[in-house]
C-alpha atoms as a PDB file:
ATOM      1  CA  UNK A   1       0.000   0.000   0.000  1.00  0.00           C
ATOM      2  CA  UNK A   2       1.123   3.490  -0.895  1.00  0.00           C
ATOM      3  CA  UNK A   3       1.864   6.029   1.578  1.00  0.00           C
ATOM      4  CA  UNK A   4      -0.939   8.338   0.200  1.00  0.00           C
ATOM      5  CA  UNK A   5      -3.507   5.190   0.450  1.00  0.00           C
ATOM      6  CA  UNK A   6      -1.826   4.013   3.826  1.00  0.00           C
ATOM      7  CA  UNK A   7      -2.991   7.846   5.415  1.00  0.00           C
ATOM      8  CA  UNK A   8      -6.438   8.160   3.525  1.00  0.00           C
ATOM      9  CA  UNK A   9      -7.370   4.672   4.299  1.00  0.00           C
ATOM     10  CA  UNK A  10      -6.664   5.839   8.238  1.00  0.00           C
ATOM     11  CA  UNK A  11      -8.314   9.358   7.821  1.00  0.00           C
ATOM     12  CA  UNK A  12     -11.030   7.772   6.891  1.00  0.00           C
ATOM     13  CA  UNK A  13     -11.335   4.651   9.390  1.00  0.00           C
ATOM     14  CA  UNK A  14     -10.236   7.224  12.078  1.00  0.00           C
ATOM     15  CA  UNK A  15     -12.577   9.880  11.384  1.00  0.00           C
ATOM     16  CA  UNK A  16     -10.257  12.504  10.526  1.00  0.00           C
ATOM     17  CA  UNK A  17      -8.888  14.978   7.347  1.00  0.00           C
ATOM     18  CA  UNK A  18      -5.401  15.798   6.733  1.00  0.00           C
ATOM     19  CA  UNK A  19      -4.571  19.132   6.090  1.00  0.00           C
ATOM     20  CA  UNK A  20      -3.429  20.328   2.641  1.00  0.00           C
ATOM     21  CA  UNK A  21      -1.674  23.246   2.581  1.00  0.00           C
ATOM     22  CA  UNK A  22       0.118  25.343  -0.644  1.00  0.00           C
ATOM     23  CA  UNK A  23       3.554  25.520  -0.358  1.00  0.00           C
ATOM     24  CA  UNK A  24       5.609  27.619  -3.268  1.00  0.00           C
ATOM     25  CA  UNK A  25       8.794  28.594  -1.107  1.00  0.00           C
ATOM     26  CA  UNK A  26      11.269  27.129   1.455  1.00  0.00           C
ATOM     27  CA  UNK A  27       9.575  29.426   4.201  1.00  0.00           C
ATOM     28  CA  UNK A  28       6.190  27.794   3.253  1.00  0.00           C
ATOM     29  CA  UNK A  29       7.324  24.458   4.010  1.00  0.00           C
ATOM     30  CA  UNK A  30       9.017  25.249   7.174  1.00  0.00           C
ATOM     31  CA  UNK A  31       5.911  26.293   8.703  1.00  0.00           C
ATOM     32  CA  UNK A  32       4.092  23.245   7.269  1.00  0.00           C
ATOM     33  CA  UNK A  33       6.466  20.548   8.522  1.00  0.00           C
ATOM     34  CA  UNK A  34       7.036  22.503  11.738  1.00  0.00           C
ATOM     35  CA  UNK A  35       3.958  22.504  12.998  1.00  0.00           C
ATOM     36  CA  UNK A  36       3.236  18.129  11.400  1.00  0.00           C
ATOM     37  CA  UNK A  37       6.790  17.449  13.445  1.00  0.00           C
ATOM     38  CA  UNK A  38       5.319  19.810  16.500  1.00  0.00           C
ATOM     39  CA  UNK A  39       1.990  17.561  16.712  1.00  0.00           C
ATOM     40  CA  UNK A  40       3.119  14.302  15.376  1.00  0.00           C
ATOM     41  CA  UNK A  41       0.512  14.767  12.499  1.00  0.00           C
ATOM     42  CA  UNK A  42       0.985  13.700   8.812  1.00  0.00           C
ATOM     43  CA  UNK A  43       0.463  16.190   6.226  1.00  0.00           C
ATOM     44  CA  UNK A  44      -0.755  17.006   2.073  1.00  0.00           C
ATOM     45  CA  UNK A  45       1.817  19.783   1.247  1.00  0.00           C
ATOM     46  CA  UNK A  46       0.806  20.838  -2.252  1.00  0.00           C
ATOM     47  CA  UNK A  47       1.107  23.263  -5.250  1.00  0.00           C
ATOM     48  CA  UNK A  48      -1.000  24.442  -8.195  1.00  0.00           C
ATOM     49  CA  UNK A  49       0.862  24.877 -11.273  1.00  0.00           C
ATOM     50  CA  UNK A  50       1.869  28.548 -10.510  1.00  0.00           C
ATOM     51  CA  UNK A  51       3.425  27.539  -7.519  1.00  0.00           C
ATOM     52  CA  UNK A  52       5.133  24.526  -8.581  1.00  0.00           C
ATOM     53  CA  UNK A  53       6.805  26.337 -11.506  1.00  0.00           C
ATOM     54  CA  UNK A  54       8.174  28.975  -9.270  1.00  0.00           C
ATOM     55  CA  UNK A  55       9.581  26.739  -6.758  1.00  0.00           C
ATOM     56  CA  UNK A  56      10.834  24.189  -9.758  1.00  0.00           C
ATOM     57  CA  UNK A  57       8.986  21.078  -9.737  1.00  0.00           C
ATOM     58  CA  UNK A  58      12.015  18.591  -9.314  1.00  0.00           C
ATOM     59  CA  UNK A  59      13.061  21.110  -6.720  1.00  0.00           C
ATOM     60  CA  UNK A  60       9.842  21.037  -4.715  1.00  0.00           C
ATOM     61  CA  UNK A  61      10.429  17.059  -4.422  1.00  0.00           C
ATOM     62  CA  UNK A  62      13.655  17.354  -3.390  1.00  0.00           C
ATOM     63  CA  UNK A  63      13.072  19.644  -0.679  1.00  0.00           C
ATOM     64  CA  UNK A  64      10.036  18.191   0.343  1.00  0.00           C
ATOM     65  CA  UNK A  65      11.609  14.524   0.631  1.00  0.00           C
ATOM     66  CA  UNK A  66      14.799  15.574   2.270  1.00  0.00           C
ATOM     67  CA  UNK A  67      12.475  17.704   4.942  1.00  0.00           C
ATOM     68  CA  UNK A  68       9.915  14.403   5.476  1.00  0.00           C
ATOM     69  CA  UNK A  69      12.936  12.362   5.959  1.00  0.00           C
ATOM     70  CA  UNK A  70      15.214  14.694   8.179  1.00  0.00           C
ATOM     71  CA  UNK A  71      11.890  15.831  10.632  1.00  0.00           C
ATOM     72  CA  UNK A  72      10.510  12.250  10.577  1.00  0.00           C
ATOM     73  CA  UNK A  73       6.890  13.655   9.273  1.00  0.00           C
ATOM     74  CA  UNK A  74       5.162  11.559   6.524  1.00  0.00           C
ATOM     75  CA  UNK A  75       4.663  14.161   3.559  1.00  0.00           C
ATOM     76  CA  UNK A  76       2.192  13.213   0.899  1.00  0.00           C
ATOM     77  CA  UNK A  77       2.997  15.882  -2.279  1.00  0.00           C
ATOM     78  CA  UNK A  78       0.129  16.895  -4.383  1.00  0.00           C
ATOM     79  CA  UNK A  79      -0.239  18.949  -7.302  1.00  0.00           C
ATOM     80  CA  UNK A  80      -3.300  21.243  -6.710  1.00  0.00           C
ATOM     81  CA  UNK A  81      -5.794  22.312  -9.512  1.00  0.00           C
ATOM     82  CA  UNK A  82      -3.596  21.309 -12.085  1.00  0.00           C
ATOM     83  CA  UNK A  83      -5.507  22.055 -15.212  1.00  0.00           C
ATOM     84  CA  UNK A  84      -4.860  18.644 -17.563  1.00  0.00           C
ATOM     85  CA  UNK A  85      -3.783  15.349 -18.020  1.00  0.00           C
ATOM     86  CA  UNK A  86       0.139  16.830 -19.233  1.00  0.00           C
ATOM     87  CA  UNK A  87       0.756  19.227 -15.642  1.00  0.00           C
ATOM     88  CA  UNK A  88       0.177  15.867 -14.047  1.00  0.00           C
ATOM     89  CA  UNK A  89       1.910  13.842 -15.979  1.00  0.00           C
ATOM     90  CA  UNK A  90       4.900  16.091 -15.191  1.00  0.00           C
ATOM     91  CA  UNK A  91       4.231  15.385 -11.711  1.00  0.00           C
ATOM     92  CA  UNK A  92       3.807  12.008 -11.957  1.00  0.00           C
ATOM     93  CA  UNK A  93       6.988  11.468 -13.624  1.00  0.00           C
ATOM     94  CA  UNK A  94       8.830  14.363 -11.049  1.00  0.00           C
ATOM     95  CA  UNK A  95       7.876  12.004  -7.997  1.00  0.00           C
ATOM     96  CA  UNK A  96       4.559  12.883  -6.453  1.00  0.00           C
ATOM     97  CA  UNK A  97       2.121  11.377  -4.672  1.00  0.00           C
ATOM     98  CA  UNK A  98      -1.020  13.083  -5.317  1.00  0.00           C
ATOM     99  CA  UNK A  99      -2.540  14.528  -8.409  1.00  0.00           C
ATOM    100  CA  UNK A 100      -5.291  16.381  -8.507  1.00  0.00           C
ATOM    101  CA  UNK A 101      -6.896  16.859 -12.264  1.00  0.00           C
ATOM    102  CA  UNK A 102      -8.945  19.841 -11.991  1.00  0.00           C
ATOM    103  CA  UNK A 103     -10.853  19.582 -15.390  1.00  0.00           C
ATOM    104  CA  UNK A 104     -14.055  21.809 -14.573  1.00  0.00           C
ATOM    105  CA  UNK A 105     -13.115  24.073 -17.483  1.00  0.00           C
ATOM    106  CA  UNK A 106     -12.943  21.504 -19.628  1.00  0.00           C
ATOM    107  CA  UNK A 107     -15.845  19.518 -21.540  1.00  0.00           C
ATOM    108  CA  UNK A 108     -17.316  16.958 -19.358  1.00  0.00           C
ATOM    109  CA  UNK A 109     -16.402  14.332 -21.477  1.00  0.00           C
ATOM    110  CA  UNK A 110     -12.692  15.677 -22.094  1.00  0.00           C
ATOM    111  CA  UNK A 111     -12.636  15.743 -18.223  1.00  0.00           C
ATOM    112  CA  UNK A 112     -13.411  12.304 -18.114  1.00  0.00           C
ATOM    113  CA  UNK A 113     -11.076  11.017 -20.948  1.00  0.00           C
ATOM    114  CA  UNK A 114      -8.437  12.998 -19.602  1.00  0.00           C
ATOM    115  CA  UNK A 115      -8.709  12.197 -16.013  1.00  0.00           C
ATOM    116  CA  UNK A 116      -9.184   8.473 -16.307  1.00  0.00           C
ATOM    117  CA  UNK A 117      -6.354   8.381 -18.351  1.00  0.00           C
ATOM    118  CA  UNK A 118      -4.475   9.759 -15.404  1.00  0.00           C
ATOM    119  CA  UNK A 119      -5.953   7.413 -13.367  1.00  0.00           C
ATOM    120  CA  UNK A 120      -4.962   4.399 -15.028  1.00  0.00           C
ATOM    121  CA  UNK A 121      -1.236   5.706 -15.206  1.00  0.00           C
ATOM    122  CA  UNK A 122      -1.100   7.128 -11.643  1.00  0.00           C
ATOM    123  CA  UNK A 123      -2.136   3.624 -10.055  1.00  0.00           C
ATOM    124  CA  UNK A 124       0.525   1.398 -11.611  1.00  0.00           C
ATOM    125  CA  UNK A 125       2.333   3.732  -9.707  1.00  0.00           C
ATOM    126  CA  UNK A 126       0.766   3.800  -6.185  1.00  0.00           C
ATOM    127  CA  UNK A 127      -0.235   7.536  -7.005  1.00  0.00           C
ATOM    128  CA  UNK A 128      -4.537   8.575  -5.928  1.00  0.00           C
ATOM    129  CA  UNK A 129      -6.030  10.772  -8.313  1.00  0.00           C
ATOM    130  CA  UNK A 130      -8.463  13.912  -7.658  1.00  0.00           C
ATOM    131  CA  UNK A 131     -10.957  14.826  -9.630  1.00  0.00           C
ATOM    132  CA  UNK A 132     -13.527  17.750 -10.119  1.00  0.00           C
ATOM    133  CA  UNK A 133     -16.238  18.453 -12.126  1.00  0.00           C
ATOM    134  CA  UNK A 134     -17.441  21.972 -10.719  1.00  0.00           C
ATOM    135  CA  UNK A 135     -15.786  25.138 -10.892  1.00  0.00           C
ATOM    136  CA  UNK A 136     -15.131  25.918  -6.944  1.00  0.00           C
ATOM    137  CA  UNK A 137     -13.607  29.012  -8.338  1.00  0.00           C
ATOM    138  CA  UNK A 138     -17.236  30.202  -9.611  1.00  0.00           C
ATOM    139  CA  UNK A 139     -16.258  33.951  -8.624  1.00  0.00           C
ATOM    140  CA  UNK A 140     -13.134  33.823 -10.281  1.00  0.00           C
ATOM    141  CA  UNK A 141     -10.759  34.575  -7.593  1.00  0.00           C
ATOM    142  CA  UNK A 142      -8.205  32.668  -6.295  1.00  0.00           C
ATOM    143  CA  UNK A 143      -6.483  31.752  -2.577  1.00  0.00           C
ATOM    144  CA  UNK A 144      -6.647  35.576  -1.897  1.00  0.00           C
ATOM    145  CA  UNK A 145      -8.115  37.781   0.239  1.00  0.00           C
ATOM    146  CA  UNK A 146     -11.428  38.258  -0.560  1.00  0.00           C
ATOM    147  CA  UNK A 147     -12.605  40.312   1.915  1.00  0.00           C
ATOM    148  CA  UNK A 148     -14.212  43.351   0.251  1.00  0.00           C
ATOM    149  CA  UNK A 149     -16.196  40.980  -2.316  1.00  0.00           C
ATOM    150  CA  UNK A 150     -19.808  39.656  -1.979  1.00  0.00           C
ATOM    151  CA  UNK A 151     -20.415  35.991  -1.735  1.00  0.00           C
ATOM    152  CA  UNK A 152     -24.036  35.558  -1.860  1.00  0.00           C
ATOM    153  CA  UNK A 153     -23.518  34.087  -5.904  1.00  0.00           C
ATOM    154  CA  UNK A 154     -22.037  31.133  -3.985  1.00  0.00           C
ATOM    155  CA  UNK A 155     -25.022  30.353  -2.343  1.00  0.00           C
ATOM    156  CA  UNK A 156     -26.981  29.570  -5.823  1.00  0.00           C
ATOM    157  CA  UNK A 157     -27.538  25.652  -5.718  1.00  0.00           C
ATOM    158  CA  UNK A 158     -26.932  26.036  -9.613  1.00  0.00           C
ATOM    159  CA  UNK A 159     -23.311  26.089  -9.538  1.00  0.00           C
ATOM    160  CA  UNK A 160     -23.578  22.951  -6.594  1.00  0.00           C
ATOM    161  CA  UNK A 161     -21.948  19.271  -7.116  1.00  0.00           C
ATOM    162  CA  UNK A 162     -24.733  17.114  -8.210  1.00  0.00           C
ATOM    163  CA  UNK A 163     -24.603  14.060  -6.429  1.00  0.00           C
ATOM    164  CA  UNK A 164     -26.061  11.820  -9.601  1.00  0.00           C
ATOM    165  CA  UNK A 165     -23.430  13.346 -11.901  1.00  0.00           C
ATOM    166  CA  UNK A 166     -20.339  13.038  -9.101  1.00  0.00           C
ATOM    167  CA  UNK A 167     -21.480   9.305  -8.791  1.00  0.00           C
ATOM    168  CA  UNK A 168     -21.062   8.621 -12.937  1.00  0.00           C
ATOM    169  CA  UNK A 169     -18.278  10.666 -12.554  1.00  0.00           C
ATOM    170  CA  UNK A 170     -15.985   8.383 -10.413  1.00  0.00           C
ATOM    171  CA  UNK A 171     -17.329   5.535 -12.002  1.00  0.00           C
ATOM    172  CA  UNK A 172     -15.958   6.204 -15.560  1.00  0.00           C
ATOM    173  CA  UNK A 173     -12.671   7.451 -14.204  1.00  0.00           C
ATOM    174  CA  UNK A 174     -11.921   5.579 -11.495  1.00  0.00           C
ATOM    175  CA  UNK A 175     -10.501   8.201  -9.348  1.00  0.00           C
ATOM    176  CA  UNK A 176      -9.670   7.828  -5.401  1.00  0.00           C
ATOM    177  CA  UNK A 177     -11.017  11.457  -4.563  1.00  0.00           C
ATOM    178  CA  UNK A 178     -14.194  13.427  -5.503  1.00  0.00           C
ATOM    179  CA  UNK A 179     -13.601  17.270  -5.047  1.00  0.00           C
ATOM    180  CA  UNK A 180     -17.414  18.970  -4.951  1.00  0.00           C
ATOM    181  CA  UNK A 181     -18.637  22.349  -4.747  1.00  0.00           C
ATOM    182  CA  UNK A 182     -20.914  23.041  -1.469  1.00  0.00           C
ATOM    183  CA  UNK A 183     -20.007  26.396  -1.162  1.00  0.00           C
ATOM    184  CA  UNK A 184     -16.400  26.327  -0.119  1.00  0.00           C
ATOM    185  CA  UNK A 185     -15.293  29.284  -2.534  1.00  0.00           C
ATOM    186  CA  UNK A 186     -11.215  29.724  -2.971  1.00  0.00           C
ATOM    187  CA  UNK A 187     -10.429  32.545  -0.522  1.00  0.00           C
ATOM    188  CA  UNK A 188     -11.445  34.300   2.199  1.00  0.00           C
ATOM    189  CA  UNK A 189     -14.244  36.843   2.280  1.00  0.00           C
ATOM    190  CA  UNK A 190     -15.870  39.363   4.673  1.00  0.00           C
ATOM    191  CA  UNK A 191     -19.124  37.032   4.911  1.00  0.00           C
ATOM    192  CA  UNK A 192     -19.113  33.719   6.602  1.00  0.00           C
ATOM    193  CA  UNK A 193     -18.081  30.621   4.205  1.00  0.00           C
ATOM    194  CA  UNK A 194     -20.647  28.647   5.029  1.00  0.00           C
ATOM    195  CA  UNK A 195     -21.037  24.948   3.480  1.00  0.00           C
ATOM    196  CA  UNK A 196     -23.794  22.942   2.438  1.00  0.00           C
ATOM    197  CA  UNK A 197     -23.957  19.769   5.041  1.00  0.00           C
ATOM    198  CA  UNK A 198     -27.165  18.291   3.781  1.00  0.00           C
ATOM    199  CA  UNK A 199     -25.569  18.288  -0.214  1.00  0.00           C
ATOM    200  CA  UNK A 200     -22.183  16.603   1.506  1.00  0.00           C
ATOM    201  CA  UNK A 201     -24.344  14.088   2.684  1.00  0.00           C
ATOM    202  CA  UNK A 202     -26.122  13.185  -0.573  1.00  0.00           C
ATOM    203  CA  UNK A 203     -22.882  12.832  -2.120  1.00  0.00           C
ATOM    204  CA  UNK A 204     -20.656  10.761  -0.006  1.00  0.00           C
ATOM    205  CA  UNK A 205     -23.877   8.125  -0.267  1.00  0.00           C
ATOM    206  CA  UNK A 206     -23.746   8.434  -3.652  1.00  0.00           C
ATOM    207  CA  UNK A 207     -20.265   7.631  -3.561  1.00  0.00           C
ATOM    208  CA  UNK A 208     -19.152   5.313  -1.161  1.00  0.00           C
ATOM    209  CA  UNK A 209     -15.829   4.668  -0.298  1.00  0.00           C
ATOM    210  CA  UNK A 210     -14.713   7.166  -2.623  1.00  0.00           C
ATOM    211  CA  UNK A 211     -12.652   9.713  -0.666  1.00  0.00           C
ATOM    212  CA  UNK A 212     -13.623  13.408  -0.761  1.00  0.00           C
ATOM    213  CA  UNK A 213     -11.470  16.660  -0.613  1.00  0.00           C
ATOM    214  CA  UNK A 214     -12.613  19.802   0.921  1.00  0.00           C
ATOM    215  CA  UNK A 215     -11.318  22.649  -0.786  1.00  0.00           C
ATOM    216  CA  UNK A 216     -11.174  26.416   0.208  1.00  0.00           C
ATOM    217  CA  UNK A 217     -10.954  25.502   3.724  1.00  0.00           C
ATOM    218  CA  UNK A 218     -10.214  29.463   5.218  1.00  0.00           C
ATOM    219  CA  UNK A 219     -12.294  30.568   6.708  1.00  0.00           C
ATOM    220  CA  UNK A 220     -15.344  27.705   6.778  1.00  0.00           C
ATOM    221  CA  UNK A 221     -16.612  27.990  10.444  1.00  0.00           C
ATOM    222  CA  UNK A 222     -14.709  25.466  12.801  1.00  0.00           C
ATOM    223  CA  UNK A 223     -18.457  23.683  13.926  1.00  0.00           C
ATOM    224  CA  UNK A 224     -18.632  23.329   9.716  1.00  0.00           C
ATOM    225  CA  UNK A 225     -15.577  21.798   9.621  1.00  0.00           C
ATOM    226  CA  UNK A 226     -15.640  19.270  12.786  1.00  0.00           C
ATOM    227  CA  UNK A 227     -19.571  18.243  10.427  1.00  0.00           C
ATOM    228  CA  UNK A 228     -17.650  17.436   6.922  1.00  0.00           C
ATOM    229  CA  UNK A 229     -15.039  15.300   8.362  1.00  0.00           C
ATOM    230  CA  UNK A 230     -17.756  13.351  10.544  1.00  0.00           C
ATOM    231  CA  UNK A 231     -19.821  12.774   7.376  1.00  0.00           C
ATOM    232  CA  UNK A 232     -16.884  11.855   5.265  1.00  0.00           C
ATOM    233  CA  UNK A 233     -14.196  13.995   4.686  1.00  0.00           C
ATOM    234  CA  UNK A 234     -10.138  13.153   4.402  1.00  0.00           C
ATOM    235  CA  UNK A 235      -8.503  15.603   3.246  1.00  0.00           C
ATOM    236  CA  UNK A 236      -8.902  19.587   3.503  1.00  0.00           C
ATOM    237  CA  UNK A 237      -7.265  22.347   1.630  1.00  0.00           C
ATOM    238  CA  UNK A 238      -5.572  25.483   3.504  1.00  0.00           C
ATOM    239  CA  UNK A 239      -4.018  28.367   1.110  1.00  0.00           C
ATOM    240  CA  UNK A 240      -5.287  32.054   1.925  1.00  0.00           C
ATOM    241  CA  UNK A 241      -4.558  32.257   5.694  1.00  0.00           C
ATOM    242  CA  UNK A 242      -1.280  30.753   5.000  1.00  0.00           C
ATOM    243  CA  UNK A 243      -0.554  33.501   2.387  1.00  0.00           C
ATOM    244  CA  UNK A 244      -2.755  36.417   4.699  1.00  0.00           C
ATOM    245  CA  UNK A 245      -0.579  35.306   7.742  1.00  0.00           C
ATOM    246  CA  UNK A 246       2.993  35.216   6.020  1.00  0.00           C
ATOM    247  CA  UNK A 247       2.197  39.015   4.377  1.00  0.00           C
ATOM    248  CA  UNK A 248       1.351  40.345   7.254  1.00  0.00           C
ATOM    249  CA  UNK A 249       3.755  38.954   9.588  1.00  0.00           C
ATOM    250  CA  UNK A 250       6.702  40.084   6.965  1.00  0.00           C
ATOM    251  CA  UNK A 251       5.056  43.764   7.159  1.00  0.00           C
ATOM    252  CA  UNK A 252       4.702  43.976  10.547  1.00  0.00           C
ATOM    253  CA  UNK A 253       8.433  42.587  11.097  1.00  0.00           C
ATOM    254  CA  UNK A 254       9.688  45.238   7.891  1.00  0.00           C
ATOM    255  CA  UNK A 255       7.519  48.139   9.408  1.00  0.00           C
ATOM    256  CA  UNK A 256       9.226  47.816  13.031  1.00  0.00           C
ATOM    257  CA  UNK A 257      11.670  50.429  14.023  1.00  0.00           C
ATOM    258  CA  UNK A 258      13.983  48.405  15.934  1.00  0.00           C
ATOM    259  CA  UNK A 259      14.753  44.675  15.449  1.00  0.00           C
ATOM    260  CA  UNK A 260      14.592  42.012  14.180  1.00  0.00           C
ATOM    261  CA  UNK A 261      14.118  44.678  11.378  1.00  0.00           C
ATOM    262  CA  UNK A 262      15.091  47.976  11.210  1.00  0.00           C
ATOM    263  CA  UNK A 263      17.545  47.938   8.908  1.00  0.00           C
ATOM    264  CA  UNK A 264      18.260  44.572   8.380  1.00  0.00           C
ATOM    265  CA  UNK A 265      18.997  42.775   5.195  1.00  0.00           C
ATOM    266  CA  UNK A 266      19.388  39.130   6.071  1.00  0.00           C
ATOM    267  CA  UNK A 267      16.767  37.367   4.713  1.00  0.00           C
ATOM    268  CA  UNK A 268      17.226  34.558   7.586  1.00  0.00           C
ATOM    269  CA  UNK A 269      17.109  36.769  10.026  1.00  0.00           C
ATOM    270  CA  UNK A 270      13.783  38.549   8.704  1.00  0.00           C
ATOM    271  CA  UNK A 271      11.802  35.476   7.677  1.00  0.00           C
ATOM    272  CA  UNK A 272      11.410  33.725  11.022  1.00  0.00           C
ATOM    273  CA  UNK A 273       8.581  35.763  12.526  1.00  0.00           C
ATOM    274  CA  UNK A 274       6.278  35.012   8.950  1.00  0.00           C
ATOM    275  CA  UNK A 275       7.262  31.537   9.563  1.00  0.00           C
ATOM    276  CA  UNK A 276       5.959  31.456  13.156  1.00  0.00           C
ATOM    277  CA  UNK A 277       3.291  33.076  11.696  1.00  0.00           C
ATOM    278  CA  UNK A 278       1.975  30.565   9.306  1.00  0.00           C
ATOM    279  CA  UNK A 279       2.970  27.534  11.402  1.00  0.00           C
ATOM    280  CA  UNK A 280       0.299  28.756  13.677  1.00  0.00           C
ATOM    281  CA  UNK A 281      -2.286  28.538  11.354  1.00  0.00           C
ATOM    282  CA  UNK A 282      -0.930  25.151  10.320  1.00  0.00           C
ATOM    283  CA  UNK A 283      -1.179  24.007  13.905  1.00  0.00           C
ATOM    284  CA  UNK A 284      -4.459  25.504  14.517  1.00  0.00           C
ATOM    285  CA  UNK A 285      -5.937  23.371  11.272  1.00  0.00           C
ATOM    286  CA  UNK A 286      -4.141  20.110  12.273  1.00  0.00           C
ATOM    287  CA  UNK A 287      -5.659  20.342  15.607  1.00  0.00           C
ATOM    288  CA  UNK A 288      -9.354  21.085  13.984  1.00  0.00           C
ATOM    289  CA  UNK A 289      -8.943  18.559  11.696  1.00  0.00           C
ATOM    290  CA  UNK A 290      -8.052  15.934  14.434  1.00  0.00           C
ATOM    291  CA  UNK A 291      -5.241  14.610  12.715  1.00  0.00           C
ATOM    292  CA  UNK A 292      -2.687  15.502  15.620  1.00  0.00           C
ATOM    293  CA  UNK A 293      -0.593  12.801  16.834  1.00  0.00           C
ATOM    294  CA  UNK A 294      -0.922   9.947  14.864  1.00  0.00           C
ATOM    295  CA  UNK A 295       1.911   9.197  14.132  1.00  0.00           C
END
């Protein structure tokens, strides 16, 4: 058994999600693998496309594996959003252990040609595949902050996972993990992020044993949360308050008169504070997602 399947087959026998978090520079996965070491907790350190091409994608593995190994923290890599079958193939060849195929731009049947292809390659190797067949980026923003933006559209069931259509999904492409739209927008926004429980419900008896993936997990209310991963949930995704944290931490710590700023050019010297920063958030997910100390 792969390590990926070894952790999602626990998550979900144990009744908890592993956090996901974006990673796209050495700071990034400090924080991450910090705060997994900190509360003996395994973790899904992942980049979309952007991110893995500024980091390098053989460099990304590198770092990552030498940083699993040297903190003792099992690491599985994913490739977030990625928006084909050739990103991931990249991946697959560069050493990762997660792909998620986001094809919800794509025709549905192109999405489903595309990602079972992926599917069939990734599994020779011990690699789980993610699907999606909604756009959870229906505002078209990103992992930003979203705070001065209305999310009411959101709320339309319209642009909601149908459970029928998720279930034909996964059957024709075999993935591991069904990504659906409930509300759980990319970003963070001045309104609360609320999720639909009853629709989660609906799908993961639709679908099983198939695994499902929370995305846009800033800012979803905590009680939300604690509900998704009792009804089904392994894994959840963490990007904005990782990126909100680390800007404002590195502001704060350039804006201060006296040290560790104040002058100062060292980049090691100036980092550490944004690093606290975000390994905060880290630990507060890992805690809320009940994933701390097991291992």
């Amino acid at each position: 058994m792969s390590k990926a399947k070894y952790w999602f087959e626990r998550a979900k026998n144990e009744h908890f999600a592993i956090g996901a978090f974006n990673a796209a520079s050495i700071e990034t996965l400090k924080a991450i693998v910090g705060a997994a070491k900190n509360l003996r907790s395994p973790v899904i350190i992942e980049a979309s496309p952007g991110e893995a091409e500024y980091f390098g994608i053989k460099e990304l593995v590198g770092a990552t594996r030498v940083m699993e190994q040297s903190n003792g923290v099992p690491i599985i890599l994913n490739l977030d959003h990625a928006p084909d079958y050739d990103h991931c193939r990249v991946a697959l060849e560069a050493g990762f252990d997660y792909l998620h195929l986001d094809g919800s731009k794509l025709d549905i049947e192109e999405n489903i040609r595309q990602t079972r292809r992926l599917a069939d390659e990734a599994h020779k190797k011990g690699v789980l595949v993610e699907g999606e067949i909604d756009n959870i980026n229906v505002l078209g923003a990103g992992s930003a902050d979203h705070r001065g933006k209305n999310i009411d559209v959101v709320r339309d069931p319209k642009y909601y996972t149908d459970p029928a259509k998720a279930a034909d999904f996964v059957e024709k492409t075999q993935i591991d993990t069904l990504a659906s739209f409930i509300g759980n927008v990319h970003g963070m926004y001045a309104q609360t992020k609320n999720i639909n429980l009853d629709l989660l419900r609906e799908i993961k008896a639709r679908l099983g044993q198939t695994y499902l993936s929370l995305h846009g997990g800033s800012g979803i209310p905590a009680n939300e949360i604690t509900a998704a991963i009792g009804i089904g949930v392994q894994k959840i995704n963490v990007n904005t308050q990782l990126r909100l944290a680390f800007r404002d931490k590195l502001k704060e710590t350039l804006d201060a008169p006296g040290p560790p700023a104040g002058g100062e050019v060292a980049i090691y010297k100036i980092m550490p504070a944004a690093i606290a920063a975000m390994q905060a958030v880290v630990e507060e997910k890992i805690k809320l997602f009940g994933s701390a100390n097991k291992i």
